[in-house]
N, C-alpha and C. Protein backbone atom coordinates (compact mmCIF):
# COMPACT_ATOMS: atom_id res chain seq x y z
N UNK A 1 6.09 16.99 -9.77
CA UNK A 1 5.14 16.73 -10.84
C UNK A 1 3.88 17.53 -10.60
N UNK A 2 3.31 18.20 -11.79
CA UNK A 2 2.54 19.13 -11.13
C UNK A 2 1.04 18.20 -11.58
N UNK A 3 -0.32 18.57 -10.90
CA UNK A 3 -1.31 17.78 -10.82
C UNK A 3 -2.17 17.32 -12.39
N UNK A 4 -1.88 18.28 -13.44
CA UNK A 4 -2.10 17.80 -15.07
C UNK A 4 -1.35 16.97 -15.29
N UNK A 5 0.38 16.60 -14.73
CA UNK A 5 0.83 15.78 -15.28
C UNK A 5 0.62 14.60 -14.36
N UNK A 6 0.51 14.44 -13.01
CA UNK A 6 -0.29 13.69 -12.29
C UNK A 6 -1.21 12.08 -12.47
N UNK A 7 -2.22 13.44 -12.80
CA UNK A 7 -3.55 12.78 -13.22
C UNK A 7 -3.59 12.35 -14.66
N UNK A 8 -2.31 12.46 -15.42
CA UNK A 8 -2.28 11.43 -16.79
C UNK A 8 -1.57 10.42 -16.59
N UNK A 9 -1.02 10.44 -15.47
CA UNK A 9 -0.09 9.13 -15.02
C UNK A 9 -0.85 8.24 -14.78
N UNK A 10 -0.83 6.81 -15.32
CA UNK A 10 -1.34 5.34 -14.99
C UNK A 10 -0.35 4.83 -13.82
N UNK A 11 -0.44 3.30 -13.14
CA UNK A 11 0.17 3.12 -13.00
C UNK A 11 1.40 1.57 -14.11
N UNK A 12 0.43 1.58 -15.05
CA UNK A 12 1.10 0.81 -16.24
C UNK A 12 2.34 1.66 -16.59
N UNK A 13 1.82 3.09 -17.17
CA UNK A 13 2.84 3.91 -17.37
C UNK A 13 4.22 4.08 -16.59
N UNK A 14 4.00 4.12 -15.29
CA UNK A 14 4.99 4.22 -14.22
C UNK A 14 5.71 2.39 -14.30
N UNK A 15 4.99 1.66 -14.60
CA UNK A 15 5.65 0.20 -14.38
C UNK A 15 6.86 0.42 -15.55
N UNK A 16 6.66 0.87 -16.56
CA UNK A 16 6.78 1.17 -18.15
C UNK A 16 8.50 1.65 -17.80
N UNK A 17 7.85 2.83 -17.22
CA UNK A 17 9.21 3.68 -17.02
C UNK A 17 10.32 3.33 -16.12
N UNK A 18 9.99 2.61 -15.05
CA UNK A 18 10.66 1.91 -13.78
C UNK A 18 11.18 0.60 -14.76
N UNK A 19 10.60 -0.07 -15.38
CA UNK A 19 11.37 -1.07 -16.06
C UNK A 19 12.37 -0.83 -17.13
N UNK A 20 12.21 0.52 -17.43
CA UNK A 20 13.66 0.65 -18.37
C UNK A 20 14.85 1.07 -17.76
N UNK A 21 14.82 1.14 -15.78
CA UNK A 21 15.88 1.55 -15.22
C UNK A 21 16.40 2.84 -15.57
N UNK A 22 16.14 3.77 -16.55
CA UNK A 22 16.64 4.90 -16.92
C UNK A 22 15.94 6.15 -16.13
N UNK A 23 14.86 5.93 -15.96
CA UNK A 23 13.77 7.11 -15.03
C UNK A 23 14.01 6.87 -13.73
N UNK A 24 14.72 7.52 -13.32
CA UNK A 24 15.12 7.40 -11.76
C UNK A 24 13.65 8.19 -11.06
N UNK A 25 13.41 9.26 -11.48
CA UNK A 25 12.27 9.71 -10.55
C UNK A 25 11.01 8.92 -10.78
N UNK A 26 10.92 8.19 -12.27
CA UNK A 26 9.77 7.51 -12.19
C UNK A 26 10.45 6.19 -11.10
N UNK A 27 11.01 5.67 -10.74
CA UNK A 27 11.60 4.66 -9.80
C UNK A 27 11.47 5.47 -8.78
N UNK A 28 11.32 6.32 -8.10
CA UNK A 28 11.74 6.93 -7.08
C UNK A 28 9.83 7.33 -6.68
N UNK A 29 9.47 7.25 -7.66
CA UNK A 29 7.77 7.89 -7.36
C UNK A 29 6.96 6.14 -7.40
N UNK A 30 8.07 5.27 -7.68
CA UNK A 30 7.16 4.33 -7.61
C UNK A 30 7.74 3.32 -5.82
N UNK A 31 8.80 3.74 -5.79
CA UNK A 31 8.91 3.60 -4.33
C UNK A 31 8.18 4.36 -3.49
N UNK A 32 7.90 4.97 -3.94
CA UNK A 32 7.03 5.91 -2.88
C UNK A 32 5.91 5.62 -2.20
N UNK A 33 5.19 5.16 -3.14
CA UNK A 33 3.62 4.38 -3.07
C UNK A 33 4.04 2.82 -3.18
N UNK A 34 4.98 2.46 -3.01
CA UNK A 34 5.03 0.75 -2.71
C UNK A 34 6.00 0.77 -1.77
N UNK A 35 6.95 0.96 -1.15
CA UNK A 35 7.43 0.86 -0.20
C UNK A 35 7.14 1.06 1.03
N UNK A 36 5.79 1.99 1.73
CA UNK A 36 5.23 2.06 2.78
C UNK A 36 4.24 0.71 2.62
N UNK A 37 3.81 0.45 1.66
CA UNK A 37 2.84 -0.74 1.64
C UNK A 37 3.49 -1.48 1.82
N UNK A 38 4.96 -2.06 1.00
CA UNK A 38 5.46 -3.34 1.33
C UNK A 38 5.66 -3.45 2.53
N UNK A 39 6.32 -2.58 3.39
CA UNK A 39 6.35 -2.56 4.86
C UNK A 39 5.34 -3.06 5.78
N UNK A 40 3.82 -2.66 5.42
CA UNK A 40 3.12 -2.59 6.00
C UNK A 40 2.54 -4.46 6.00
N UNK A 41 2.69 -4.77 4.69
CA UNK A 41 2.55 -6.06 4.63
C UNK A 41 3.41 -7.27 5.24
N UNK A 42 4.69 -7.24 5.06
CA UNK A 42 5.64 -7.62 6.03
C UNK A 42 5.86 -7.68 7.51
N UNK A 43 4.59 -6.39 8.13
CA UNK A 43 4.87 -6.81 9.45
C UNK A 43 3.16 -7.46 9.69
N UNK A 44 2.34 -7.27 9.01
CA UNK A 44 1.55 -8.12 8.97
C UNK A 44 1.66 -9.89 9.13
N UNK A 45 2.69 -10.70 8.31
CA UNK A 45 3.29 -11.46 8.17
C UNK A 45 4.32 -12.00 9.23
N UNK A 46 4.62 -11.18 10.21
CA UNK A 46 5.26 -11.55 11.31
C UNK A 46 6.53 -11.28 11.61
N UNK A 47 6.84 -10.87 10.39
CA UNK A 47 8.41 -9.94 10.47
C UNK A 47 8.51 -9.23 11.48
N UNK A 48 9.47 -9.11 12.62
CA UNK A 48 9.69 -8.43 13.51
C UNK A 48 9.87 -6.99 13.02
N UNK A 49 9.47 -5.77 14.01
CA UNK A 49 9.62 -4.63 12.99
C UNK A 49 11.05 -3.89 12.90
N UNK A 50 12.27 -4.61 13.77
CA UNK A 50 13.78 -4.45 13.86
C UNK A 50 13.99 -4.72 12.55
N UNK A 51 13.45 -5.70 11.98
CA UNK A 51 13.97 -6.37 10.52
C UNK A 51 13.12 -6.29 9.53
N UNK A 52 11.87 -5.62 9.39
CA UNK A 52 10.94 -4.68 8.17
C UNK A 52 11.59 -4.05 7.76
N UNK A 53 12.54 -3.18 7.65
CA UNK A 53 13.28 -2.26 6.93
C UNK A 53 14.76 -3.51 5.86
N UNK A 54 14.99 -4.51 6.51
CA UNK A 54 16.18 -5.26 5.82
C UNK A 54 15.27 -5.78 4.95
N UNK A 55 14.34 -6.77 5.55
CA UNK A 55 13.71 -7.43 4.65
C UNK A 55 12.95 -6.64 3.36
N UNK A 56 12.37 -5.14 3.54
CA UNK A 56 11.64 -4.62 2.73
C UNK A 56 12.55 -4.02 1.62
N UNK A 57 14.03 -3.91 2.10
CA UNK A 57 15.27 -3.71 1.25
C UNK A 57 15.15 -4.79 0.30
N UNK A 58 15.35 -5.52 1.06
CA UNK A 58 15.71 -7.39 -0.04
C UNK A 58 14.18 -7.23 -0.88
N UNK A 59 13.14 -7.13 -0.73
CA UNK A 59 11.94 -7.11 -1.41
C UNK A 59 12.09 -6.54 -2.90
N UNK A 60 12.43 -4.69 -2.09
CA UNK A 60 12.75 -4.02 -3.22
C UNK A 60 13.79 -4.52 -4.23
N UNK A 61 15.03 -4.89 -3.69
CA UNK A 61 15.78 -5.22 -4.75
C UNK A 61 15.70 -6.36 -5.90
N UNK A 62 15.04 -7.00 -5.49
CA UNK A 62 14.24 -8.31 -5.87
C UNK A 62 13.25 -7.55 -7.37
N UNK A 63 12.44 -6.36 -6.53
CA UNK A 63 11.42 -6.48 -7.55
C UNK A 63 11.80 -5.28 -8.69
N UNK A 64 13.30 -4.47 -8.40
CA UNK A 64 14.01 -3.73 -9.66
C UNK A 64 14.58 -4.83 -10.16
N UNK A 65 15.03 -5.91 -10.11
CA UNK A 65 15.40 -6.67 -10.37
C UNK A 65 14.51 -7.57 -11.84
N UNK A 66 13.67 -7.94 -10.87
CA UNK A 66 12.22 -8.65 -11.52
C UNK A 66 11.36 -7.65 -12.69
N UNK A 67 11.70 -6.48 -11.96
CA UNK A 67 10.26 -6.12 -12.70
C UNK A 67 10.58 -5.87 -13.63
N UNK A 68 11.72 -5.75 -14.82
CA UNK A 68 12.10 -5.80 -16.57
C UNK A 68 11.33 -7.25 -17.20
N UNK A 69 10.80 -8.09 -16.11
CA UNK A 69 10.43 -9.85 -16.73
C UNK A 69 8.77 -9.64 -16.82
N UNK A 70 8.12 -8.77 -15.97
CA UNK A 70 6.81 -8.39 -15.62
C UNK A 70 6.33 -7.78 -17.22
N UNK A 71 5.75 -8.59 -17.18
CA UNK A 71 4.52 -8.49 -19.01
C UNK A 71 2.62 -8.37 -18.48
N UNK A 72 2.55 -7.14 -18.40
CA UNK A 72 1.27 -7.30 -18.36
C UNK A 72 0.60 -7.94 -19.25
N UNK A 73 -0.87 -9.04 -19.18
CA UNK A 73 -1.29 -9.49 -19.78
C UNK A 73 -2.85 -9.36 -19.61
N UNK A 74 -3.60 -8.80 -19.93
CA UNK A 74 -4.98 -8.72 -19.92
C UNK A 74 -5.63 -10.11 -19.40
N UNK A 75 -6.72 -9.84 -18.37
CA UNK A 75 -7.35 -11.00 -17.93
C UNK A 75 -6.91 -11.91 -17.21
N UNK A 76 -5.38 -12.01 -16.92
CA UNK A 76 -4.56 -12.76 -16.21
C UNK A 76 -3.65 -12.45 -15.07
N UNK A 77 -2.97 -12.89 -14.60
CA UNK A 77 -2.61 -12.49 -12.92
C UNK A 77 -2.05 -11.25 -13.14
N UNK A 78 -2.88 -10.21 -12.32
CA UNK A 78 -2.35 -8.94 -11.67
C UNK A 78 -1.44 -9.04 -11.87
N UNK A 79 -1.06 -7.64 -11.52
CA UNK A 79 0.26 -7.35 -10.92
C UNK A 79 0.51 -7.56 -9.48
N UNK A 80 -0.19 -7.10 -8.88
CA UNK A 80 -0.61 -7.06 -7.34
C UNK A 80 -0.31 -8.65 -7.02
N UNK A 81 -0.59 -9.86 -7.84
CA UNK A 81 -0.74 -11.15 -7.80
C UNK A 81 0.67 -11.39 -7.93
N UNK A 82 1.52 -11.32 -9.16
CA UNK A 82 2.96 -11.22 -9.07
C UNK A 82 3.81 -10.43 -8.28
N UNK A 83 3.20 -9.67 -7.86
CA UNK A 83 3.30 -8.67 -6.28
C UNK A 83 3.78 -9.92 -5.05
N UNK A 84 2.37 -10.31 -4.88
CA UNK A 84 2.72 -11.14 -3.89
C UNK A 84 3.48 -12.63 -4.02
N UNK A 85 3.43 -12.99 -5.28
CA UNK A 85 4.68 -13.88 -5.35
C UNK A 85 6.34 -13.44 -4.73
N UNK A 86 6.53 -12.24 -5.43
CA UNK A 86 7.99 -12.07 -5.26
C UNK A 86 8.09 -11.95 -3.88
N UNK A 87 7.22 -11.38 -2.93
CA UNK A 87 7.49 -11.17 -1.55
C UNK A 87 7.50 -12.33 -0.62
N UNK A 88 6.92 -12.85 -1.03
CA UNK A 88 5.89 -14.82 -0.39
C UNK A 88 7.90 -14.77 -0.73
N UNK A 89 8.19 -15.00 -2.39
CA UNK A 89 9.88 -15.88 -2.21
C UNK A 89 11.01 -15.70 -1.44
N UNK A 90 10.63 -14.02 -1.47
CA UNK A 90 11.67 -13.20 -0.78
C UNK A 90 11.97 -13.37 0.92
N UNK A 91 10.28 -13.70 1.37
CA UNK A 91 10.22 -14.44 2.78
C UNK A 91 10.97 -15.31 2.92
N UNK A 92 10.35 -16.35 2.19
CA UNK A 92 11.24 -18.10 2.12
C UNK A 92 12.35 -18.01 1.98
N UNK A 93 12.66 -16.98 1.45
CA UNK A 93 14.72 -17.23 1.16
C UNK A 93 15.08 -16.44 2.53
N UNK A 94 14.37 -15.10 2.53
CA UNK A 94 15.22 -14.72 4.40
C UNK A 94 14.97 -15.61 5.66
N UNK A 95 13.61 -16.14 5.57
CA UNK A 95 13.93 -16.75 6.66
C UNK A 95 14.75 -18.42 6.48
N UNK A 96 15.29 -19.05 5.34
CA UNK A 96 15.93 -19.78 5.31
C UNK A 96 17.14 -19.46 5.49
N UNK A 97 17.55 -18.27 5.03
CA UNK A 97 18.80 -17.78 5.52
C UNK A 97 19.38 -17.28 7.10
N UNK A 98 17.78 -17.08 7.42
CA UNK A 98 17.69 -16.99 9.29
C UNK A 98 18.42 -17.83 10.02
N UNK A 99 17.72 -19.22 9.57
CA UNK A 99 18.23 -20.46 10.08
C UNK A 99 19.34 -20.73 10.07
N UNK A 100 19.72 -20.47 8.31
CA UNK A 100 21.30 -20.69 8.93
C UNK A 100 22.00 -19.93 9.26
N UNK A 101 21.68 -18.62 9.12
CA UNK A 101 22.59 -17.70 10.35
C UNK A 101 22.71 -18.45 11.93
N UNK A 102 21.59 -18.73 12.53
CA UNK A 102 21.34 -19.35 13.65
C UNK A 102 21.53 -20.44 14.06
N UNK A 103 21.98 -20.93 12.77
CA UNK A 103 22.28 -22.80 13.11
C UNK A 103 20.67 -23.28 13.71
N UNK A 104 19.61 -22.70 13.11
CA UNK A 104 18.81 -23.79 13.89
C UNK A 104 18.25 -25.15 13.46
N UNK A 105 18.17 -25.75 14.02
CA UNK A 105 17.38 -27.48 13.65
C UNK A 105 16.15 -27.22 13.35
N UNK A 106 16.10 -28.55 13.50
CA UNK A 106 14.43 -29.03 12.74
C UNK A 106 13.83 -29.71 14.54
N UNK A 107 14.82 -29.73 15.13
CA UNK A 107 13.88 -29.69 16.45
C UNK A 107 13.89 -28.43 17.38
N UNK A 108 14.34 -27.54 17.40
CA UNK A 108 14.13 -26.45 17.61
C UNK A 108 12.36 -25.89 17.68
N UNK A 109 12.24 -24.72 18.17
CA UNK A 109 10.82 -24.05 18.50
C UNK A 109 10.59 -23.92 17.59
N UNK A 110 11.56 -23.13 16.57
CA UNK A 110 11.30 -22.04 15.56
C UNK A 110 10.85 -23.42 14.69
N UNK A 111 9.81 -23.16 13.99
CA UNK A 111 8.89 -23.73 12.84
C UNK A 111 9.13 -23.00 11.55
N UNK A 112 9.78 -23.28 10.73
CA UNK A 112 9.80 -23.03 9.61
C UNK A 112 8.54 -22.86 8.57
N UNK A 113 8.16 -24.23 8.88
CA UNK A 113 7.21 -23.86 7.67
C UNK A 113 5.92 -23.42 8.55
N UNK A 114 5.70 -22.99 9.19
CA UNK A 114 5.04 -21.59 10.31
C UNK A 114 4.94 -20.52 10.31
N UNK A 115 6.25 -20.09 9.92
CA UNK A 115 7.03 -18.71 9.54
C UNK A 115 6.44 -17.80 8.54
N UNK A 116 6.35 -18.84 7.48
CA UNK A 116 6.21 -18.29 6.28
C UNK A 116 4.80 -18.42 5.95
N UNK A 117 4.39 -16.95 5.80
CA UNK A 117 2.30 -17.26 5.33
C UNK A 117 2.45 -17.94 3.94
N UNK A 118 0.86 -18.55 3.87
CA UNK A 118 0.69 -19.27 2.86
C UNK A 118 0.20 -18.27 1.80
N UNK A 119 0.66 -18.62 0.54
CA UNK A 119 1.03 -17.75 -0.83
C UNK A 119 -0.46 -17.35 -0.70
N UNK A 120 -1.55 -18.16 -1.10
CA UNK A 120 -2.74 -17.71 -1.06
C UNK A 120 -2.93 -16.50 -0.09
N UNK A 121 -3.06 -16.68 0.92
CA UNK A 121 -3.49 -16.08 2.55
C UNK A 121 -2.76 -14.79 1.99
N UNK A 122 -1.43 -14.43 1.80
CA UNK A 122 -0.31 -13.38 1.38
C UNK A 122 -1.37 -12.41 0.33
N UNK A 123 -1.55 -12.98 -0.55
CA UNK A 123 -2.32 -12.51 -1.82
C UNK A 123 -3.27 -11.90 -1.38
N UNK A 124 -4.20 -12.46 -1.26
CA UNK A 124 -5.57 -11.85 0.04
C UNK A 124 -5.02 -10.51 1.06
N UNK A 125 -4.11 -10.61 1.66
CA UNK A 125 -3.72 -9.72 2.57
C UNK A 125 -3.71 -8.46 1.60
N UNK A 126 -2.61 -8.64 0.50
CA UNK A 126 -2.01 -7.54 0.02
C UNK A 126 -3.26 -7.07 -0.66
N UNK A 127 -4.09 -7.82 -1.42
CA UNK A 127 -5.94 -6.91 -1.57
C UNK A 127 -6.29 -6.09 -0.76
N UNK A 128 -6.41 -6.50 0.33
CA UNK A 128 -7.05 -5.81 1.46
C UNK A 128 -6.52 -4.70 2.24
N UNK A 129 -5.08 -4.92 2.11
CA UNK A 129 -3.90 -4.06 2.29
C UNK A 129 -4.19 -2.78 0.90
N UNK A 130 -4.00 -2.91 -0.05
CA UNK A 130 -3.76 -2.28 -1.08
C UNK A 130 -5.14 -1.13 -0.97
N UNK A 131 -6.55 -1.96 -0.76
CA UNK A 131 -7.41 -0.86 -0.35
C UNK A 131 -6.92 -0.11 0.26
N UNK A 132 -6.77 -0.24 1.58
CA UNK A 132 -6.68 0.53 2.81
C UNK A 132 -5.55 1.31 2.55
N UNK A 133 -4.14 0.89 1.40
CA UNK A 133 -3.38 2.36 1.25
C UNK A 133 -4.36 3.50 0.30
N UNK A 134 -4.66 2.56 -0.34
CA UNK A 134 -5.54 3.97 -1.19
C UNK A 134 -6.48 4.73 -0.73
N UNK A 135 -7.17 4.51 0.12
CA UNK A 135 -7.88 5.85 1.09
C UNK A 135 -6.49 6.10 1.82
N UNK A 136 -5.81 5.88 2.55
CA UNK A 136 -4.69 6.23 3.12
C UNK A 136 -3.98 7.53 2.16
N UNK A 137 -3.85 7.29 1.35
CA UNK A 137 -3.30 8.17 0.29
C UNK A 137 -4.22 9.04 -0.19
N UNK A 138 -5.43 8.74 -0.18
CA UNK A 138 -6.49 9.74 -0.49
C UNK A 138 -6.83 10.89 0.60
N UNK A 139 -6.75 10.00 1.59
CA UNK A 139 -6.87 10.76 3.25
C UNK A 139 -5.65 11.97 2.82
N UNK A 140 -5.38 11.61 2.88
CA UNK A 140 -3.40 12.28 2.72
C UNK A 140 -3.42 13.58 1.37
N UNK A 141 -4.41 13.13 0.71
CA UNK A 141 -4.41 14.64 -0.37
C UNK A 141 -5.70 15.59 -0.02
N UNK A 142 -6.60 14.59 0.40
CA UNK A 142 -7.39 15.40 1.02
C UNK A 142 -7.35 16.61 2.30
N UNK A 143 -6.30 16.30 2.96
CA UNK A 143 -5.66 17.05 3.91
C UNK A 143 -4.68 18.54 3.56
N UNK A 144 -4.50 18.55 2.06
CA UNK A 144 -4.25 19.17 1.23
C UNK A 144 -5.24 20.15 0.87
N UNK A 145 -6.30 19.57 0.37
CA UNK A 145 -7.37 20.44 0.17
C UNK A 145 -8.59 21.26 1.23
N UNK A 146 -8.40 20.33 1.63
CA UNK A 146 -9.46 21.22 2.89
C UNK A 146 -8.64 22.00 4.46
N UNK A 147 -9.41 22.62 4.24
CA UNK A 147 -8.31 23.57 5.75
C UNK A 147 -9.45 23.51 7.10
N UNK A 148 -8.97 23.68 8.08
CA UNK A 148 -9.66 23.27 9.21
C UNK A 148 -9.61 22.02 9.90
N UNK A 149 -10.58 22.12 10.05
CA UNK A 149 -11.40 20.57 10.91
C UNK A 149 -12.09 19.78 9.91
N UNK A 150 -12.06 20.08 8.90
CA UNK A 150 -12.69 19.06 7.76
C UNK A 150 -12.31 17.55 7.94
N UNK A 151 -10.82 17.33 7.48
CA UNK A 151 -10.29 15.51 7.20
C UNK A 151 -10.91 14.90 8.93
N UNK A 152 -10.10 15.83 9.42
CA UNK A 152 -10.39 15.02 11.12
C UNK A 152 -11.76 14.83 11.71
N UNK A 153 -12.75 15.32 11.50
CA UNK A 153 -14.39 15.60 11.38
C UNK A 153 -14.58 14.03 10.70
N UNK A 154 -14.09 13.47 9.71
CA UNK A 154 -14.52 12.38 9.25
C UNK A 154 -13.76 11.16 9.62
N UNK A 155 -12.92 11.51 9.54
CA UNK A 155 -11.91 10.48 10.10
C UNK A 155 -12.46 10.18 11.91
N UNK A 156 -12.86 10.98 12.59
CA UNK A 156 -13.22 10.49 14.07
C UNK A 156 -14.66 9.89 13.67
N UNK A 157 -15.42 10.27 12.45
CA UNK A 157 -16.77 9.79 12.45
C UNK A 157 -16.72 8.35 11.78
N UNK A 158 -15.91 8.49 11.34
CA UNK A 158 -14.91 6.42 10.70
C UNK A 158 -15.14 5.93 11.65
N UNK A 159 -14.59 6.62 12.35
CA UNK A 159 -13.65 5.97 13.82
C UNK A 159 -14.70 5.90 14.97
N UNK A 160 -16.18 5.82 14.61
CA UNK A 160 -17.27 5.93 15.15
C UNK A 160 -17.62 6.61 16.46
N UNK A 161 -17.10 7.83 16.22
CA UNK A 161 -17.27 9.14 17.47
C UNK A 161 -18.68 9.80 16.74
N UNK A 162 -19.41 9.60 18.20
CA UNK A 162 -20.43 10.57 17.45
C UNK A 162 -20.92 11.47 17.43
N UNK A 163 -22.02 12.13 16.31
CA UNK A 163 -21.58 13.70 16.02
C UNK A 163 -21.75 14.99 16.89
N UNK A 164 -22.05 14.23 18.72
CA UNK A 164 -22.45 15.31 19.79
C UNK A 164 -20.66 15.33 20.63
N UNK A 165 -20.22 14.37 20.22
CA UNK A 165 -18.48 13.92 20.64
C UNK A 165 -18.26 14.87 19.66
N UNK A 166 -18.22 14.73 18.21
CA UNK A 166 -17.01 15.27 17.66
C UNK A 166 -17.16 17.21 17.89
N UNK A 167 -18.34 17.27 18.00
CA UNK A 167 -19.06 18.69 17.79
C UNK A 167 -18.43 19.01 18.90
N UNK A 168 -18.46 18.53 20.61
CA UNK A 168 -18.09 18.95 21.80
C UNK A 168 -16.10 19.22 21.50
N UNK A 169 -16.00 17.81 20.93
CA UNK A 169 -14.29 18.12 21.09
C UNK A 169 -13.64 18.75 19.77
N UNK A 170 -13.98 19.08 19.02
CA UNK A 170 -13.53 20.01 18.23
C UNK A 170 -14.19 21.40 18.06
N UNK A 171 -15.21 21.81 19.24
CA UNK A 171 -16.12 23.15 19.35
C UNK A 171 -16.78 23.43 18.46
N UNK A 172 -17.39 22.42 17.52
CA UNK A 172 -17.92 23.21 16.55
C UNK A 172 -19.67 22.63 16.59
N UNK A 173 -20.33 23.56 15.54
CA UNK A 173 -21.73 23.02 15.98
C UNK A 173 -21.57 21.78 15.31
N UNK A 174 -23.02 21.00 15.13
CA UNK A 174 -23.36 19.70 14.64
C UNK A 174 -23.81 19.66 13.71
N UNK A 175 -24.12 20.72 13.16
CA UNK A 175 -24.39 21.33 11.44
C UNK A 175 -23.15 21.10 11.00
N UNK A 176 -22.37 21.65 11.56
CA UNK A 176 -20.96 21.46 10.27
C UNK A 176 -20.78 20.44 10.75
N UNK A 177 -20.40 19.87 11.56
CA UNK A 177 -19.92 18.22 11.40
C UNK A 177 -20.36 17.34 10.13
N UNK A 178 -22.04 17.47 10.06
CA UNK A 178 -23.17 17.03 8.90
C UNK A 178 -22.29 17.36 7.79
N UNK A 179 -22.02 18.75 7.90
CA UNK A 179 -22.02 19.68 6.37
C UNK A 179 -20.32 19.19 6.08
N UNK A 180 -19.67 18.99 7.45
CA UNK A 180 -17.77 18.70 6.51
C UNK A 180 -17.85 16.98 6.54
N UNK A 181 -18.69 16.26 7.22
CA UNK A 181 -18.75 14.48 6.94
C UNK A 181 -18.57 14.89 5.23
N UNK A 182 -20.24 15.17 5.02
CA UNK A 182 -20.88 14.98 3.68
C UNK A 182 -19.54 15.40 2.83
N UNK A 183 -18.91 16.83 3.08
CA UNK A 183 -18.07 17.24 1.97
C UNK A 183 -16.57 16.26 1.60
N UNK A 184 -16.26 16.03 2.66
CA UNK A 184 -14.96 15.04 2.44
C UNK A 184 -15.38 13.84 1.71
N UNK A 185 -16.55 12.89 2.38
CA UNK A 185 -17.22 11.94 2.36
C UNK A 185 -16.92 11.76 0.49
N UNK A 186 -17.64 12.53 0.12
CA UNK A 186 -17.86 13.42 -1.61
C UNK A 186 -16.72 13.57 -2.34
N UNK A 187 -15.46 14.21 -1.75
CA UNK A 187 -14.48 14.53 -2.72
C UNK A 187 -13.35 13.23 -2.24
N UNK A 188 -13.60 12.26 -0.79
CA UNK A 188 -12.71 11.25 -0.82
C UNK A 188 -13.38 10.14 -2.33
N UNK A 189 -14.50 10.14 -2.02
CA UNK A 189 -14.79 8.98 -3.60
C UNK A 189 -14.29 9.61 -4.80
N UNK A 190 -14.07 10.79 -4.80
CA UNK A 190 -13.27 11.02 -5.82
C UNK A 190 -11.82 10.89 -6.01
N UNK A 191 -11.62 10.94 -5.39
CA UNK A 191 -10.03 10.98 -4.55
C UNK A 191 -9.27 9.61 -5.09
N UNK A 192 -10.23 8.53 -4.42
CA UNK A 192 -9.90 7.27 -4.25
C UNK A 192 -10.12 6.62 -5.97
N UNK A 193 -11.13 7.59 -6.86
CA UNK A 193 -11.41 7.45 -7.87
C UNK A 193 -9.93 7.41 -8.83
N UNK A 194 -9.58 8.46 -8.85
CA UNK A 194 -8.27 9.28 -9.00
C UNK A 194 -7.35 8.56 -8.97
N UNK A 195 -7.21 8.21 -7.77
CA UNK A 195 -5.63 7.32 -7.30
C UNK A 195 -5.90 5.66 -8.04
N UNK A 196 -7.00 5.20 -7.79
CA UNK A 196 -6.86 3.96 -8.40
C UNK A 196 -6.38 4.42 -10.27
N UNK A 197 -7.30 5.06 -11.17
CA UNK A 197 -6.78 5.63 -12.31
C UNK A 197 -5.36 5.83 -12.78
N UNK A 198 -4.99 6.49 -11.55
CA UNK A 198 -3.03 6.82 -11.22
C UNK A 198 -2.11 5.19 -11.23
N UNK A 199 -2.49 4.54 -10.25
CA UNK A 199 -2.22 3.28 -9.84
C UNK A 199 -1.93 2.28 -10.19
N UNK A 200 -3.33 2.14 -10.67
CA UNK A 200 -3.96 0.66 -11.39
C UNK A 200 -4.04 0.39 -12.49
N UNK A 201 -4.00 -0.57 -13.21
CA UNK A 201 -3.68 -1.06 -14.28
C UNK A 201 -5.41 -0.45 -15.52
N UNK A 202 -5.65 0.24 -16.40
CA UNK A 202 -6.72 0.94 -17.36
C UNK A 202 -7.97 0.02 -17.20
N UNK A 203 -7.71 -1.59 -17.28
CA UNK A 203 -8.58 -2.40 -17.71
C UNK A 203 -8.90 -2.99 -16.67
N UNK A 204 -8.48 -2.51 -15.09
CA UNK A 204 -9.36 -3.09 -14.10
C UNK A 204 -8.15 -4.51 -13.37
N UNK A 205 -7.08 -4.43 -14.07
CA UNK A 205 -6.43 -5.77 -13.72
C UNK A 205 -5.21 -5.65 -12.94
N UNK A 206 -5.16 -4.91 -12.43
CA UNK A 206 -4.24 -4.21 -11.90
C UNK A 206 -3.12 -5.27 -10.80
C-alpha cells in the first residue's frame, strides 16, 4: 500500500473491510497491528509465554468470528472496550478448559478465579497498552525516515541517558544530540498524529 493510500485509511474503514471477510489483505493488515498487541496483552495477564501464541490464536479466531456483530456506535463503548471483552472471555474459556485438561480441583493451588484479570483492570491495561503500541509503531516509521543516529539519539534520551552519555557513546557532539532529540521529538508527534487517524475510530471513540 503505498503512503497516499495509507494515510486515507481509517481504522473504521479497515474494521469495514475485515468484516466482510472478502479483503484478505485488509484482514491481513489488520492482523498486523493487532496481533503483536494482543500478544503483548496476554502476557501481561499471566499467560505463560509457551502458550501466548495458542491463546492469541483462539483470540484471533474469536474476534474474525465476532467482528461481523461489532456496530460502531457513537459515544458508546469503543471498540478497544469490546476489544477487551472478547479477550477477558476468551481467557475464561482457556483457562477453564486448562482445568479440565488437568483434572484440577477446587482444592488444588491453581486459583481459578486468580487466573483470570478482572474485566475492568483488562480494559485499563489494553488503554495503556494501545498507547505504548502507537509510539511503538511510530518509533518504527520513524526509523524509516531518518538515517543515522537520529531514532536512537532519542530513544536513549527516553531512556534517560544523558546528553554527555549519548554524545560520548554514539561520538557525536552535543549539538546534534539537541538538534536530532528536537527533530524526531517533532516529526514523532506527528507520526503518532497519523497513526491514531489510520487506527482510530474519526470521532475520537475508537
Amino acid at each position: 500500500m503505498n503512503s497516499q493510500s495509507q494515510n486515507l485509511l481509517t481504522r473504521i474503514s479497515l474494521l469495514e473491510l475485515a468484516q466482510s471477510g472478502k479483503d484478505h489483505p485488509a484482514w491481513e493488515e489488520f492482523l498486523g497491528y493487532y496481533e503483536p498487541f494482543i500478544s503483548r496483552i496476554l502476557m501481561q495477564t499471566g499467560v505463560a509465554r509457551s502458550d501466548v501464541e495458542d491463546v492469541c490464536q483462539l483470540v484471533l479466531m474469536r474476534l474474525w468470528k465476532d467482528l461481523v456483530n461489532y456496530q460502531r456506535k457513537p459515544h458508546q463503548a469503543r471498540f478497544r472496550t469490546w476489544l477487551s471483552y472478547l479477550i477477558h472471555s476468551t481467557l475464561v474459556d482457556w483457562h477453564r478448559q486448562q482445568r479440565r485438561d488437568r483434572l484440577v480441583v477446587d482444592s488444588d493451588s491453581f486459583v481459578f478465579e486468580q487466573a483470570v484479570i478482572n474485566q475492568s483492570e483488562l480494559e485499563a491495561r489494553i488503554e495503556a497498552e494501545w498507547k505504548e503500541h502507537i509510539v511503538d509503531l511510530a518509533l518504527e516509521r520513524l526509523k524509516a525516515i531518518f538515517s543515522g543516529n537520529a531514532v536512537d539519539v532519542f530513544v536513549r534520551s527516553v531512556e534517560g541517558e544523558s546528553v554527555e552519555e549519548i554524545s560520548r557513546q554514539l561520538n557525536i557532539s552535543e549539538e546534534s544530540v539537541y538538534v536530532l532529540k528536537h527533530r524526531v521529538k517533532k516529526r514523532l508527534v506527528r507520526a503518532v498524529y497519523e497513526l491514531r487517524r489510520e487506527l482510530e475510530l474519526p470521532d475520537g471513540h475508537s
